[in-house]
Protein backbone atom coordinates (compact mmCIF):
# COMPACT_ATOMS: atom_id res chain seq x y z
CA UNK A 1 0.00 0.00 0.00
CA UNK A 2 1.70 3.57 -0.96
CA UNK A 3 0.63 6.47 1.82
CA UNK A 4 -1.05 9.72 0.68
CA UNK A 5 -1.42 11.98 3.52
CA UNK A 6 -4.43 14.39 2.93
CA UNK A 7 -5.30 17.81 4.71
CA UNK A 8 -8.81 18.93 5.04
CA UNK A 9 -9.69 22.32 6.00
CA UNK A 10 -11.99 21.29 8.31
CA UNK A 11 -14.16 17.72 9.17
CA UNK A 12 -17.09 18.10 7.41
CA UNK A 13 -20.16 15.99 5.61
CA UNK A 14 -19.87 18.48 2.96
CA UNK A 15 -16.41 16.68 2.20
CA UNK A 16 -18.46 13.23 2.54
CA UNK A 17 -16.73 12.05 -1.10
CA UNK A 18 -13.55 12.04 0.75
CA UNK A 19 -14.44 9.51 3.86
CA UNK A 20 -16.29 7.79 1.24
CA UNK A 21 -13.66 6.98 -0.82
CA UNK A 22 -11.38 6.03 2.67
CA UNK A 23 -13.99 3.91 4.49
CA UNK A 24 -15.83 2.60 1.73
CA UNK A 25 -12.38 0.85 0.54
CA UNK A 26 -12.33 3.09 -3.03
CA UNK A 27 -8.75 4.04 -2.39
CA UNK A 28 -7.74 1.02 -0.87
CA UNK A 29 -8.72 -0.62 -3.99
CA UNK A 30 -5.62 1.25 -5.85
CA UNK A 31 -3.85 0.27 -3.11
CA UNK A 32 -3.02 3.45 -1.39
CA UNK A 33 -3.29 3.81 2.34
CA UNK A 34 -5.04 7.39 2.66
CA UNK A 35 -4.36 9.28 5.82
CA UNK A 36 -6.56 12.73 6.42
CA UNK A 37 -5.94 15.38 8.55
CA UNK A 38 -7.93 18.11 9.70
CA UNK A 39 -6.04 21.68 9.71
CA UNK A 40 -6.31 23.51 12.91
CA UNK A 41 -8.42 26.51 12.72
CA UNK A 42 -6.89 29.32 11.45
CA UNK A 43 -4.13 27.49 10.39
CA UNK A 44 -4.90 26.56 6.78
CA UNK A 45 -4.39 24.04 4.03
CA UNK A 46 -1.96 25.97 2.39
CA UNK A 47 0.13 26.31 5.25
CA UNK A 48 0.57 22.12 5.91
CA UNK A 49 1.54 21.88 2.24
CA UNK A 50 4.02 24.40 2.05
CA UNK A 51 5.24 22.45 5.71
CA UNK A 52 5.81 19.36 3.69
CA UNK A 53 3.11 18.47 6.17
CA UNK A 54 0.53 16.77 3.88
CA UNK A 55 1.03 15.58 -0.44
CA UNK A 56 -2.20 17.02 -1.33
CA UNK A 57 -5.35 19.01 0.15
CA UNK A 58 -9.27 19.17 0.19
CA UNK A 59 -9.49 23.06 -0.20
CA UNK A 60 -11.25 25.78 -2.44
CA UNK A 61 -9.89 26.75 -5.57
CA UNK A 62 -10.17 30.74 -4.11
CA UNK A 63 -6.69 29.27 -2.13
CA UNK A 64 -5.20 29.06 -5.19
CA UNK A 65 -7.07 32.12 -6.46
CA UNK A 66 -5.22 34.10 -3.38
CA UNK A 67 -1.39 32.76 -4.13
CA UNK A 68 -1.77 34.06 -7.81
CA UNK A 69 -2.99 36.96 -7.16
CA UNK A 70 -0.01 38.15 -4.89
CA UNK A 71 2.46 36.78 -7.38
CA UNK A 72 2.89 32.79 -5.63
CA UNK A 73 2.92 29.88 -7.94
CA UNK A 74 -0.20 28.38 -6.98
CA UNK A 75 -1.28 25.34 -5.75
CA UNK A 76 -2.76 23.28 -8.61
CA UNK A 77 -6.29 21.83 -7.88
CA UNK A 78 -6.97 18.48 -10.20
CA UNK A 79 -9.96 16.96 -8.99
CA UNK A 80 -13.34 18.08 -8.45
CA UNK A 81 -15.42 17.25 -4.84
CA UNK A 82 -17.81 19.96 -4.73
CA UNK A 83 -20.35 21.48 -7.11
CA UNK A 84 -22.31 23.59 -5.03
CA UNK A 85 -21.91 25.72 -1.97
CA UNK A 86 -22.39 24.12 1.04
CA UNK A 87 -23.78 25.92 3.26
CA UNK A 88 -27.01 27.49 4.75
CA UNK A 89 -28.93 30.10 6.15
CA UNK A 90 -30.86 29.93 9.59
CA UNK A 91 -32.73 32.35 10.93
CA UNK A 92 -34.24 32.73 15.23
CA UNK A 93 -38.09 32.86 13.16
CA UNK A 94 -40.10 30.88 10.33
CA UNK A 95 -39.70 33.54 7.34
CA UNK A 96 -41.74 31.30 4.44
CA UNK A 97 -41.52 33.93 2.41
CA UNK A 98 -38.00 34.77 2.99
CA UNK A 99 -36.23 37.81 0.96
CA UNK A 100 -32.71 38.61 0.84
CA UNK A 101 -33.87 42.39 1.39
CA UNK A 102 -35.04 41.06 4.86
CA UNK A 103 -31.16 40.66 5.88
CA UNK A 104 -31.42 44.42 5.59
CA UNK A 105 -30.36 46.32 9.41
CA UNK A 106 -29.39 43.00 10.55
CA UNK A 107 -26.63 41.01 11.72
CA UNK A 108 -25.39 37.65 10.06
CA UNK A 109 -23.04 35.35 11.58
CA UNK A 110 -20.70 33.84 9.16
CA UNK A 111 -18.98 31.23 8.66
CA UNK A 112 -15.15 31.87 10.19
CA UNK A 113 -13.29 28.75 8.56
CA UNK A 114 -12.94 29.89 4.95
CA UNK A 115 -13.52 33.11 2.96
CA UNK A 116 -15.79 31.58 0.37
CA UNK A 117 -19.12 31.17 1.81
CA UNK A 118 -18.86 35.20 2.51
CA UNK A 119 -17.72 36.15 -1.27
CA UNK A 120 -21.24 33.66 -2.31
CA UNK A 121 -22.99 35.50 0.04
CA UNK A 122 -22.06 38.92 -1.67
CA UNK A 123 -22.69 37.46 -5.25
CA UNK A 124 -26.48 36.06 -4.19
CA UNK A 125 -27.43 39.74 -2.31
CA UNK A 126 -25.89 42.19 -5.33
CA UNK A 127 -27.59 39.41 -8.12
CA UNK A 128 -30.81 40.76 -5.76
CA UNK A 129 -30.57 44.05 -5.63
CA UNK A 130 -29.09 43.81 -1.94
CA UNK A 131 -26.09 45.84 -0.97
CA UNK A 132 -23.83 43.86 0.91
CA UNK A 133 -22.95 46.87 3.28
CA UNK A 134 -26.37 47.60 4.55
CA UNK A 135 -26.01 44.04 6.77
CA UNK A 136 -23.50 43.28 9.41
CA UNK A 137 -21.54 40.38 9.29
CA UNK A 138 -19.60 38.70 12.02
CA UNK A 139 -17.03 36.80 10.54
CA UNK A 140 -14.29 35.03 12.20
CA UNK A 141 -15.41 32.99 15.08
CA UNK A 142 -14.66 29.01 15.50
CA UNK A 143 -17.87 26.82 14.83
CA UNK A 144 -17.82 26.46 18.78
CA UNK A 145 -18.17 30.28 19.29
CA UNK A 146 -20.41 31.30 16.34
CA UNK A 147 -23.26 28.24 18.23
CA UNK A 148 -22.50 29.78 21.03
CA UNK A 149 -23.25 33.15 20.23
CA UNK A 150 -26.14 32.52 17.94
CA UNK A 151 -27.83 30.66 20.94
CA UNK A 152 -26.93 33.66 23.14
CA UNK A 153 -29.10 35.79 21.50
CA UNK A 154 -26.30 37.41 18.96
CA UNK A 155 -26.79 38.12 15.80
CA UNK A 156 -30.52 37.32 13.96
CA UNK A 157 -28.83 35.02 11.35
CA UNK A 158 -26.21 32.19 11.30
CA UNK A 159 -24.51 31.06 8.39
CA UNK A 160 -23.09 27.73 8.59
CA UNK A 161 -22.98 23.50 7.51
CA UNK A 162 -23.88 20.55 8.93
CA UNK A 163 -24.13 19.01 11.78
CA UNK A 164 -24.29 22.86 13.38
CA UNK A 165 -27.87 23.42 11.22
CA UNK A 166 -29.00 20.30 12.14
CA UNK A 167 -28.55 20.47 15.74
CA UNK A 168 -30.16 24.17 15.20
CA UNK A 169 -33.33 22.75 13.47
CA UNK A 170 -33.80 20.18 15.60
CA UNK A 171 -33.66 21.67 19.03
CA UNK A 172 -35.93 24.71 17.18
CA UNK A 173 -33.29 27.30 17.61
CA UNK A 174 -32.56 28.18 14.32
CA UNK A 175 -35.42 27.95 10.99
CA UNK A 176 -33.73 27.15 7.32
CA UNK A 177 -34.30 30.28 5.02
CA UNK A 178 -32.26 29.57 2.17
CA UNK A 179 -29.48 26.86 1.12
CA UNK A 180 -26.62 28.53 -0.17
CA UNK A 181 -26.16 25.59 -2.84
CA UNK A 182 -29.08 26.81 -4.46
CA UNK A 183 -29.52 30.40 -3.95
CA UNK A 184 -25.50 30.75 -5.40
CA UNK A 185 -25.68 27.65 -7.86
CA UNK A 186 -23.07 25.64 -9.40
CA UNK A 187 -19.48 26.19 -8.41
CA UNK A 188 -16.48 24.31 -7.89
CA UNK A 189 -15.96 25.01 -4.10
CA UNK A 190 -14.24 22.15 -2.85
CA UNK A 191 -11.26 20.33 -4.75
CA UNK A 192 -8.08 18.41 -4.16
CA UNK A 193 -4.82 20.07 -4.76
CA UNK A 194 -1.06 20.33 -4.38
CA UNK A 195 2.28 21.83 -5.26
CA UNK A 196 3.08 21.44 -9.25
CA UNK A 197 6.35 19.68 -8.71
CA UNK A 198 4.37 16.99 -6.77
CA UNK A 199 1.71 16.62 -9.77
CA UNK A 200 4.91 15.91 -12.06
CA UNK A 201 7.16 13.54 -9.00
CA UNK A 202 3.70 11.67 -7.48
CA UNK A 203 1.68 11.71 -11.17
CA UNK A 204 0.92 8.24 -10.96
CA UNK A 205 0.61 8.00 -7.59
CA UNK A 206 -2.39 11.06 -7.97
CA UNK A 207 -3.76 9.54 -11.12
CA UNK A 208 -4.90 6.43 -8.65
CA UNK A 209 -5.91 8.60 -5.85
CA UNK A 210 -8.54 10.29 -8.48
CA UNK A 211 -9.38 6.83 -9.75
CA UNK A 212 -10.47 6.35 -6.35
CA UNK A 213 -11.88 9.45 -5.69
CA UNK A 214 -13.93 8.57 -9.24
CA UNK A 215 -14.87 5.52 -7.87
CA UNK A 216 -16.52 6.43 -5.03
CA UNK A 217 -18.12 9.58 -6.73
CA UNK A 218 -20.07 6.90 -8.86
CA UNK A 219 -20.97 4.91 -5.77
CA UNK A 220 -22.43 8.23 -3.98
CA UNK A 221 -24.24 8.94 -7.42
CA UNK A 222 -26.75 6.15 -7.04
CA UNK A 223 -26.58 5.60 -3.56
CA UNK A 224 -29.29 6.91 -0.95
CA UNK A 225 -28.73 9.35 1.77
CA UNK A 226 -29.10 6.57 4.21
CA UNK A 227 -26.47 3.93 2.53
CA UNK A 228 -24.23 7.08 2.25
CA UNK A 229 -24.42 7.82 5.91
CA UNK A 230 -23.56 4.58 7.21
CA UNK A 231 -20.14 4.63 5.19
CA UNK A 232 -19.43 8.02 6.39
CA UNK A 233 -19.89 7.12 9.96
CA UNK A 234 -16.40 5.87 10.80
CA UNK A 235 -15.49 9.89 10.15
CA UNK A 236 -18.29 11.18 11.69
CA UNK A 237 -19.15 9.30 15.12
CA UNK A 238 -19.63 11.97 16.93
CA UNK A 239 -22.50 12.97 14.91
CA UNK A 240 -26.16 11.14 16.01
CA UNK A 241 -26.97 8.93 13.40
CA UNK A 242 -30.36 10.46 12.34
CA UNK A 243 -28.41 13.72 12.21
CA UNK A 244 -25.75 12.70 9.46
CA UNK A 245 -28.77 11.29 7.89
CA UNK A 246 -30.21 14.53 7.30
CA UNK A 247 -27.43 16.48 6.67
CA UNK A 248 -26.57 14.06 3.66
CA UNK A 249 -29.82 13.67 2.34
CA UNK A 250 -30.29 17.66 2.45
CA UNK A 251 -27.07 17.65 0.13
CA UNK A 252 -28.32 15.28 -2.26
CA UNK A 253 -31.55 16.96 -2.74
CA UNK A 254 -29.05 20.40 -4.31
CA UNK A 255 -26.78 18.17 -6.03
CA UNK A 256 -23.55 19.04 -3.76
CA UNK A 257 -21.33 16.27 -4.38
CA UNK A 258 -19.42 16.44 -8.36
CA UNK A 259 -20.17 13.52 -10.14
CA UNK A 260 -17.37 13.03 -11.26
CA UNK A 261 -13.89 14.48 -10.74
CA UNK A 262 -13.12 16.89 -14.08
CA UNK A 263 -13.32 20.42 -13.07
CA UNK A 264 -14.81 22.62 -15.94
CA UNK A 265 -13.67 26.03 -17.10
CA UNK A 266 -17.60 27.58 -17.05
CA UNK A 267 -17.51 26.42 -13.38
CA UNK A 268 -13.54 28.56 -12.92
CA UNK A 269 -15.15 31.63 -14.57
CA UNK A 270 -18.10 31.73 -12.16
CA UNK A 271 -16.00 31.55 -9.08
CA UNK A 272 -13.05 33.93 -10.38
CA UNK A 273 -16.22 36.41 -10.93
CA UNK A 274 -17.57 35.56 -7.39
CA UNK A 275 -13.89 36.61 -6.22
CA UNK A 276 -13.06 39.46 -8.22
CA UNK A 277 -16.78 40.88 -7.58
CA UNK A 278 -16.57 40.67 -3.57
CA UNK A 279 -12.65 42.04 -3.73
CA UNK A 280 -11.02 38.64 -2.73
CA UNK A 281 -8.57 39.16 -6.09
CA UNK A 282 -7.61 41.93 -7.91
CA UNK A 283 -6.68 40.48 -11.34
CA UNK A 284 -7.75 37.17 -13.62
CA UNK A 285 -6.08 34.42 -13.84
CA UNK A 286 -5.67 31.50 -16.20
CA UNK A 287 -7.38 28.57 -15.75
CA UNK A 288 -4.33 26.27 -17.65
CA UNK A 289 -1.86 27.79 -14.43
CA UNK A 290 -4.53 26.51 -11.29
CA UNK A 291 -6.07 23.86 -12.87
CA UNK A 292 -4.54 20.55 -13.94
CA UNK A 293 -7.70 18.40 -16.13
CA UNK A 294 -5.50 15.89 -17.82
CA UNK A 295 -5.07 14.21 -14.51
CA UNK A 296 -8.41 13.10 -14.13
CA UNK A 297 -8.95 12.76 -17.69
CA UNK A 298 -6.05 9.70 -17.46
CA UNK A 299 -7.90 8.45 -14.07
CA UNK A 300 -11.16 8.26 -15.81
CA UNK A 301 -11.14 9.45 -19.66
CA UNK A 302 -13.65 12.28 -19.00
């Protein structure tokens, strides 16, 4: 068995492909021994690889996005995980006929762990008519302290993933008003990347990791929320059962999860547009120097 160590930016059901592909034996069937780690918050992807502290990460392209744009060479992203943003909004009261203009004067938790979810945010108020500066965001607390403060009263809105909404729906503190994944639609916000020198060194090493990563993306594709959740449980068992249920059946129903691991230049320009829009980059960049598609392309012959 050959060792890949991974890096996640954070343990999540939104990166279910990943523990499916480890627990449901799709990388062990190109006989590598996957190892993942979770950065600490704060800390970063980026930071591990450039430590020599992981071969490749689970991370959004915007990472790579951020090194070009201050004149890095980027980290290379060759295989798609996510379609869709993951995330959603709750609010403390049933709105059933939400607006976005009813964010207006008030204050919106956000997520803390990664830039993204804010820039989509942005995007989905201006495509509204919604200024962006007219609501207060709180940005930059762990998941621990954004709960906390949401169920202290502060703030009227919390933006986060599962299990946090879950545990907020069920216990009736928080009331879904809009998923992200749909309100922002398809973009590649999760991927796996690394360093170009390893793409070239490690190629056929990678090429198998995608073949798993493939392999398990089929699997999830006409698999139920339920069968999905019982593979993902060795990653999750923290989580109550009927919870990671929910949470994967909720990102089924948006079509989260890529089917498959070639990312697409359409999906590039919609995200570098989502960047350059909310002020995250300053300049374009090519999708030929972040984006590697032969890789998966020889895994799979997309």
């Amino acid at each position: 068995m050959s060792r890949v160590r991974v890096a996640e930016t954070f343990r999540s059901i939104f990166y279910a492909p990943l523990a499916v592909a480890v627990h449901g034996g799709h990388f062990a069937a190109e006989g590598l021994d996957v190892d993942v780690v979770t950065a600490e918050f704060g800390a970063g992807t980026v930071g591990m690889m450039q430590r020599g502290e992981a071969d490749i990460a689970l991370s959004g392209l915007m990472r790579s996005f951020d090194q070009a744009d201050r004149g890095e060479p980027p980290l290379v992203h060759f295989a798609a995980v996510n379609d869709r943003n993951g995330f959603f909004l709750l609010g403390r009261e049933r709105q059933p006929g939400f607006a976005w203009s009813d964010l207006v004067g008030k204050t919106v938790i956000s997520f803390g762990g990664a830039p993204t979810p804010w820039l989509c945010m942005q995007a989905v108020l201006r495509r509204h008519g919604v200024d962006p500066a007219r609501i207060t965001f709180l940005r930059g607390l762990s998941t621990a302290d954004a709960v906390a403060a949401f169920r202290a009263g502060k703030g009227d809105f919390i933006e986060h993933g599962p299990p946090v909404v879950d545990h907020l729906l069920a216990d009736g503190a928080g009331h879904l008003v809009a998923a992200m994944g749909d309100a922002t639609g398809p973009v590649p916000f999760s991927s796996f990347m690394a360093g170009r020198a390893t793409l070239m060194r490690d190629r056929e090493r990678i090429v198998r990791f995608v073949r798993g990563l493939a392999r398990a993306q089929r699997w999830m594709a006409s698999s139920g929320a339920e069968s999905i959740a019982a593979v993902i449980a060795p990653a999750f068992a923290d989580i109550d059962p009927r919870i990671r249920v929910a949470a994967v059946e909720r990102y089924l129903r948006q079509s989260t999860w890529a089917r498959d691991p070639l990312l697409t230049r359409p999906g590039f320009d919609t995200l570098q547009a989502i960047l350059l829009a909310g002020g995250f980059t300053k300049r374009t960049h090519r999708f030929e120097d972040l984006v590697d598609v032969e890789i998966a392309r020889q895994a799979g012959g997309y």
